[in-house]
C-alpha atoms as a PDB file:
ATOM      1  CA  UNK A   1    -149.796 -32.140-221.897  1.00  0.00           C
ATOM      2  CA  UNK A   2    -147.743 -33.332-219.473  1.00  0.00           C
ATOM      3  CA  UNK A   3    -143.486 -33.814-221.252  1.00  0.00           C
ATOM      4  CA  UNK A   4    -141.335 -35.909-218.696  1.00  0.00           C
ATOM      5  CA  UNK A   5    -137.761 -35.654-219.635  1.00  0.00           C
ATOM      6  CA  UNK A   6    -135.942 -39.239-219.348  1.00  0.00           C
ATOM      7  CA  UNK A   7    -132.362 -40.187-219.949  1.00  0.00           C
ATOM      8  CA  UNK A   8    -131.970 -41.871-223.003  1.00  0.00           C
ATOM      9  CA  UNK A   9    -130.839 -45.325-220.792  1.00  0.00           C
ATOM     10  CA  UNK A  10    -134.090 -45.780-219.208  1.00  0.00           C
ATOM     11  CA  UNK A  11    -136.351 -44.642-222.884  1.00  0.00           C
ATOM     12  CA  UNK A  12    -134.260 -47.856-224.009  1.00  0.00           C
ATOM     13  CA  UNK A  13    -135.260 -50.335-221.127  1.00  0.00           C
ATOM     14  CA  UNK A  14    -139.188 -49.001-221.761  1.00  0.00           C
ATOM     15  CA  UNK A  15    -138.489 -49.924-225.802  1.00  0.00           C
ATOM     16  CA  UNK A  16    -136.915 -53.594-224.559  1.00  0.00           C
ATOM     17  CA  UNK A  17    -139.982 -54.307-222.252  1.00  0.00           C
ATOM     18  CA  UNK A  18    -142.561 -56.802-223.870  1.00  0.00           C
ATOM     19  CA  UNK A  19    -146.422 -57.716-223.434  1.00  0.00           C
ATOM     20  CA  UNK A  20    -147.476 -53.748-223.038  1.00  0.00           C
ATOM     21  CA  UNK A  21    -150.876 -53.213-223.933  1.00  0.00           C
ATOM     22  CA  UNK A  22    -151.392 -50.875-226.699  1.00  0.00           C
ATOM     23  CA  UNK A  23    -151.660 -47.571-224.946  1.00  0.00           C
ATOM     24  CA  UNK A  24    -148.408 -48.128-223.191  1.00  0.00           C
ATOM     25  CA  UNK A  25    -146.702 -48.973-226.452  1.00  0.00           C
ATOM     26  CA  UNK A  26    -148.255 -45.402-227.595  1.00  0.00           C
ATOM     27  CA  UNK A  27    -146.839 -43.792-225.245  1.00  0.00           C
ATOM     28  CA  UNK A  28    -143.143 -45.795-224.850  1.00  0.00           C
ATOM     29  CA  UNK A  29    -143.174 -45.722-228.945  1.00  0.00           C
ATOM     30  CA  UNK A  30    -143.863 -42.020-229.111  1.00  0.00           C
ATOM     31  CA  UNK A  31    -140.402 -41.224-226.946  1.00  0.00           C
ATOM     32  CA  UNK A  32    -138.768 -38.502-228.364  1.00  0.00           C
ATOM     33  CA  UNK A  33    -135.160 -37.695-228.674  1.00  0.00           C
ATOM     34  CA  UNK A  34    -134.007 -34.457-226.728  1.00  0.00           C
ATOM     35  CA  UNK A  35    -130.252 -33.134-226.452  1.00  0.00           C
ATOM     36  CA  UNK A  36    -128.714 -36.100-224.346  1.00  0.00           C
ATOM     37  CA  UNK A  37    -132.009 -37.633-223.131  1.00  0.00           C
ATOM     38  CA  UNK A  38    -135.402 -38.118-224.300  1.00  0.00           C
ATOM     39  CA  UNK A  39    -139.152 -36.677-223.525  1.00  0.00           C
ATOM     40  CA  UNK A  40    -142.407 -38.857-222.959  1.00  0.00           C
ATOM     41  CA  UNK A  41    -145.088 -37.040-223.833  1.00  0.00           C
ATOM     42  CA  UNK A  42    -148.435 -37.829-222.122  1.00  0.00           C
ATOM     43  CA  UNK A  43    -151.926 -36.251-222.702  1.00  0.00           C
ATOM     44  CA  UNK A  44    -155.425 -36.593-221.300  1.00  0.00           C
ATOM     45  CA  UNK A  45    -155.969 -40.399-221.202  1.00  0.00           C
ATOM     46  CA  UNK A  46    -151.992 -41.360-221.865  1.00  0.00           C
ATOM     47  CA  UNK A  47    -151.805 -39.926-218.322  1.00  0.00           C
ATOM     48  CA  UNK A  48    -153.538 -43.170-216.935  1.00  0.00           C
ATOM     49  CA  UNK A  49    -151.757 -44.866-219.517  1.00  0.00           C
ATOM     50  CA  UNK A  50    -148.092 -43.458-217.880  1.00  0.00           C
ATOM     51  CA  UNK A  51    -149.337 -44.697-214.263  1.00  0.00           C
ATOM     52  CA  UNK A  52    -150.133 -48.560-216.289  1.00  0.00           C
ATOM     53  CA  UNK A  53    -146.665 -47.795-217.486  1.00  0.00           C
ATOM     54  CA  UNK A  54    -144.630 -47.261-214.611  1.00  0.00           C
ATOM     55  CA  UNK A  55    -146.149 -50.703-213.282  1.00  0.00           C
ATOM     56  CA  UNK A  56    -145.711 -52.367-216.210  1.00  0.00           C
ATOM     57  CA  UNK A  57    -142.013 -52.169-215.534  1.00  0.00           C
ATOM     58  CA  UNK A  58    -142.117 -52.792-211.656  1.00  0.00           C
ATOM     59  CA  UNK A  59    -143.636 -56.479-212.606  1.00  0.00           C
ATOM     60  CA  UNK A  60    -141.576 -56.864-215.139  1.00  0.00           C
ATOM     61  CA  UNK A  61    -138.584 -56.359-212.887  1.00  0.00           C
ATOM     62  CA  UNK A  62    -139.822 -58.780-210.067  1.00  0.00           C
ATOM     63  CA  UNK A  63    -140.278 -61.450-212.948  1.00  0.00           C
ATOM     64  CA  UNK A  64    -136.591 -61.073-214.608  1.00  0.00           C
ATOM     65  CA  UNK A  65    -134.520 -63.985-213.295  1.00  0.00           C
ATOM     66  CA  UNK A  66    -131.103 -61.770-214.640  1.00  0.00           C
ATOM     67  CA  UNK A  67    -129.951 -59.660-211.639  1.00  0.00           C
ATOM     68  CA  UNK A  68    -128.360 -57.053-214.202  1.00  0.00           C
ATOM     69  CA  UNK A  69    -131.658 -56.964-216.077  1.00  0.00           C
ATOM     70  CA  UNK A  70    -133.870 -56.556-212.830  1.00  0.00           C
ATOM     71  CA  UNK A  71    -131.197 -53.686-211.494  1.00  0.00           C
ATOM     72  CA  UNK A  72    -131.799 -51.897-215.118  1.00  0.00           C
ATOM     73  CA  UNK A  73    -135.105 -52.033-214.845  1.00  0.00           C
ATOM     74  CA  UNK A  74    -134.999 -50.758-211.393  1.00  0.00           C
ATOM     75  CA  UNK A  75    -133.307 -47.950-211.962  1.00  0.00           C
ATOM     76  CA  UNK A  76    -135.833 -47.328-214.624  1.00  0.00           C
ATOM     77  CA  UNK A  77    -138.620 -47.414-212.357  1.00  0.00           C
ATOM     78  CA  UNK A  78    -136.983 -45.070-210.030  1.00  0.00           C
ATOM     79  CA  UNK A  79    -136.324 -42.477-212.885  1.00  0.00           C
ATOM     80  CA  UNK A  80    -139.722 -42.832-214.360  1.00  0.00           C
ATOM     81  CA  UNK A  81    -141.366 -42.409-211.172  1.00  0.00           C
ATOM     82  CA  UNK A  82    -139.328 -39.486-209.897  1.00  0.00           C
ATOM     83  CA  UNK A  83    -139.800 -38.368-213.547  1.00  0.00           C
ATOM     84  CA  UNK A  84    -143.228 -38.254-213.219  1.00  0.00           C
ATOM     85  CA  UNK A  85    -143.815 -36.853-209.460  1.00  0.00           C
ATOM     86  CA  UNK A  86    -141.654 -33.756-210.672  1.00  0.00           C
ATOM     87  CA  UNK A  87    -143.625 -32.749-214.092  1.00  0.00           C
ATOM     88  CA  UNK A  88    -146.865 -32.729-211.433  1.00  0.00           C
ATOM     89  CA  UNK A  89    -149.857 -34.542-210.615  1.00  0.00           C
ATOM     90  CA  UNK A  90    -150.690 -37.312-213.279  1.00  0.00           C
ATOM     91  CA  UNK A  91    -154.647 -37.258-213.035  1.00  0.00           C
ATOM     92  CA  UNK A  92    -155.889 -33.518-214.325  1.00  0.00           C
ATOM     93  CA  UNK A  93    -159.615 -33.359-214.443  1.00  0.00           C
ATOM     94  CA  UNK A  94    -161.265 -30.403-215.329  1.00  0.00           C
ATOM     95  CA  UNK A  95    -160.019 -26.555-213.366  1.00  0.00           C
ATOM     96  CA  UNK A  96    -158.739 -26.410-209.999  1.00  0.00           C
ATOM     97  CA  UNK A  97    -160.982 -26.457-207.092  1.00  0.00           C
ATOM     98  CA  UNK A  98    -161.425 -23.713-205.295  1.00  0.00           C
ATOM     99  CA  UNK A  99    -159.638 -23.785-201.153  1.00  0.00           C
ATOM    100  CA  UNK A 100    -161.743 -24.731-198.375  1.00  0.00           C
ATOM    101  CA  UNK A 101    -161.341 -21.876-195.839  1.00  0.00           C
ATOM    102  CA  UNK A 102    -159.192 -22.681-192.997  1.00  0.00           C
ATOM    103  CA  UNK A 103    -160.764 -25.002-190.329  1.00  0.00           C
ATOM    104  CA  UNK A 104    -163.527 -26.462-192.700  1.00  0.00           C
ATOM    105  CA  UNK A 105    -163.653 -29.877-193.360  1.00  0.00           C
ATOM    106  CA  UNK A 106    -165.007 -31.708-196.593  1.00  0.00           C
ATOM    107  CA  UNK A 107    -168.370 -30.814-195.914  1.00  0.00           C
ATOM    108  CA  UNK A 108    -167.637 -27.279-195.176  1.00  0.00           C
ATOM    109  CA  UNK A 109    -168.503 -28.239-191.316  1.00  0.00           C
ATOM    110  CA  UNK A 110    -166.014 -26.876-188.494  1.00  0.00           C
ATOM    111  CA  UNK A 111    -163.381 -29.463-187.085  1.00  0.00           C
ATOM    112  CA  UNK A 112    -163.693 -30.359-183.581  1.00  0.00           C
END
């Protein structure tokens, strides 16, 4: 499970943004309070959900005709996104693959 720790300024522009399909409101709707921010938890299939999520609000802030609005929510796109790059990759499938030895390429052949 992947918890990305928000301020509690940009869990309120994800509650304000509208026409989310229903695993985005999941996740946005199961923000938790934390000290003086919040945490967006995101498992398994939320963590396609939380990439849907973070684009959700980049349209949303080239569609606001309010500059003040549009700056909010591009602040919250930043935070999200940063957000999510540091708590690691968003797409885990199954273990980690093993390292190709040095000068192998994908199919294991030797690079010119």
């Amino acid at each position: 499970m992947s918890q990305i720790v928000i301020s509690g300024a940009v869990a309120g522009a994800l509650r304000e943004l509208r026409l989310l399909d229903v695993g985005c409101e999941r996740l946005v709707f199961g923000i938790r309070a934390r000290g003086d921010g919040a945490v967006l938890a995101a498992s398994g299939d939320e963590l396609d959900e939380l990439d849907e999520l973070i684009g959700f609000v980049a349209a949303e802030a080239n569609h606001k005709p309010s500059r003040r609005r549009r700056q909010r929510l591009d602040a919250t796109f930043d935070a999200l996104g940063t957000s999510a790059q540091a708590a690691g990759p968003l797409v885990i499938d199954g273990p980690p693959q093993p390292e190709r030895p040095y000068g192998l390429g994908k199919a294991g052949h030797d690079r010119p």
